[in-house]
Protein backbone atom coordinates (compact mmCIF):
# COMPACT_ATOMS: atom_id res chain seq x y z
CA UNK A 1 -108.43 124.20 -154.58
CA UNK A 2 -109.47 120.59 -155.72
CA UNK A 3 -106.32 118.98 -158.06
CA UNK A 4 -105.43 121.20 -160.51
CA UNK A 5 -104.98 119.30 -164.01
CA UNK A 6 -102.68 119.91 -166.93
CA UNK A 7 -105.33 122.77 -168.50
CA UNK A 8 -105.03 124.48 -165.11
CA UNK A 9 -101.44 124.64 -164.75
CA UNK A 10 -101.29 125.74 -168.23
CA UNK A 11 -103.84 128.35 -167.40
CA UNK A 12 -101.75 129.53 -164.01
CA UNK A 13 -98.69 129.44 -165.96
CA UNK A 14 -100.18 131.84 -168.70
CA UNK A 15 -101.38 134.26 -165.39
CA UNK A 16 -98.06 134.18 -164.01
CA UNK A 17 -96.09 134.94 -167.35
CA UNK A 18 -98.92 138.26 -167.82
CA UNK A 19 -98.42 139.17 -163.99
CA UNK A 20 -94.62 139.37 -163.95
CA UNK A 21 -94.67 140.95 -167.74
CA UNK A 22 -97.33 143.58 -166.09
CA UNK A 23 -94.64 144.35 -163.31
CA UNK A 24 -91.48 144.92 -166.00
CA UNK A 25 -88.89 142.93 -163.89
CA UNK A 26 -85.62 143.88 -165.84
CA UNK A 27 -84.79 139.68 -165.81
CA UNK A 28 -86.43 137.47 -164.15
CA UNK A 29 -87.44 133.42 -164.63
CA UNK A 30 -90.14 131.58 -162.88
CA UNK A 31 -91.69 127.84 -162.16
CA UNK A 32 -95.37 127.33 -161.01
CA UNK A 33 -96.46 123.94 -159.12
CA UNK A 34 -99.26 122.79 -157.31
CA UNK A 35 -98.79 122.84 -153.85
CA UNK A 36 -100.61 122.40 -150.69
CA UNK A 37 -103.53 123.10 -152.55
CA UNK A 38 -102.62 126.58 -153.73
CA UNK A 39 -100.25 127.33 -156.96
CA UNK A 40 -96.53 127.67 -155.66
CA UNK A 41 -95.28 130.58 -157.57
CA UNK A 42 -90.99 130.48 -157.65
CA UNK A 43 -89.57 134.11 -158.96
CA UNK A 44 -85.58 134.50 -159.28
CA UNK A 45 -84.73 138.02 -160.19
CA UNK A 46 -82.55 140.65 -161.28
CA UNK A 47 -81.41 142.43 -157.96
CA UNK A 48 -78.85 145.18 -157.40
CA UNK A 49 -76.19 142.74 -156.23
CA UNK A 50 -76.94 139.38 -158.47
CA UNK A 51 -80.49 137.47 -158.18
CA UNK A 52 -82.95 136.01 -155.53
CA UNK A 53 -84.91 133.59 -155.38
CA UNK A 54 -88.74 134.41 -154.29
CA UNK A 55 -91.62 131.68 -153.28
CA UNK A 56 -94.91 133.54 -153.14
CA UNK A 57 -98.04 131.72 -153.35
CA UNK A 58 -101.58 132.47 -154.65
CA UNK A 59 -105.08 130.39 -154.35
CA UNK A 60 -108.12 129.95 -156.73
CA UNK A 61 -107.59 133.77 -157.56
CA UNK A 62 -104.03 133.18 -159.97
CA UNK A 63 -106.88 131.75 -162.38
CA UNK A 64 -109.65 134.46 -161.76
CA UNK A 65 -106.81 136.58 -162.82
CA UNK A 66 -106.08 135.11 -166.07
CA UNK A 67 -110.04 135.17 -166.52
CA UNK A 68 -110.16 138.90 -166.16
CA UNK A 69 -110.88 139.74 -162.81
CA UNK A 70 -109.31 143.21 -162.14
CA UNK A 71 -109.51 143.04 -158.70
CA UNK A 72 -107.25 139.28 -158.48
CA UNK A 73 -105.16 140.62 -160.71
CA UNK A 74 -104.90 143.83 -158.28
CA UNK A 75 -104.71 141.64 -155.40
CA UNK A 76 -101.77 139.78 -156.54
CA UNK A 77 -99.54 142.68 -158.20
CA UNK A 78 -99.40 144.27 -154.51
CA UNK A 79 -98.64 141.11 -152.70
CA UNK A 80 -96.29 140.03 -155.07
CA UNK A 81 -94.53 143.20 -155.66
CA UNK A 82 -93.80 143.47 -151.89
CA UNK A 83 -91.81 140.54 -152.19
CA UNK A 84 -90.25 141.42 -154.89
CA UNK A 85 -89.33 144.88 -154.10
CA UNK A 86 -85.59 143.97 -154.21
CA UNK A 87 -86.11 143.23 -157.74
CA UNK A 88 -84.54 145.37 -160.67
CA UNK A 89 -87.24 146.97 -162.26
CA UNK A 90 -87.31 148.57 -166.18
């Protein structure tokens, strides 16, 4: 991923707002940064017991996503949610 700019990070923030809506986390509040040259993705959550904190990371496919592509948003909802699975849900 070359250097994302401020229209990208907009962009991946606007994917990872619809991705986390899409999973209906009861409460949750997230940060995304460049990183390594991927998007560093940082979910705290809801859990049974109080919250976590989650880093999950995604490459040039958090912006296919936003852009439509079914299968990058299918990708990431079923990597993501397996490390979120101690997440309350609605």
């Amino acid at each position: 991923m070359a250097a994302p700019d401020e229209v990208d990070l907009a962009r991946a923030k606007v994917a990872v707002s619809s991705l986390l809506d899409g999973m209906k986390l009861s409460a949750h509040l997230y940060a995304v940064e460049p990183r390594e040259g991927m998007w560093a993705v940082i979910v705290e959550c809801a859990t049974g017991s109080g919250w976590q904190r989650v880093e999950l990371r995604a490459g040039p496919e958090l912006l296919a996503a936003i852009d439509g592509d079914a299968e990058a948003q299918a990708t990431l909802d079923a990597k993501w949610r397996a490390h979120l699975a101690d997440c309350k849900y609605d």
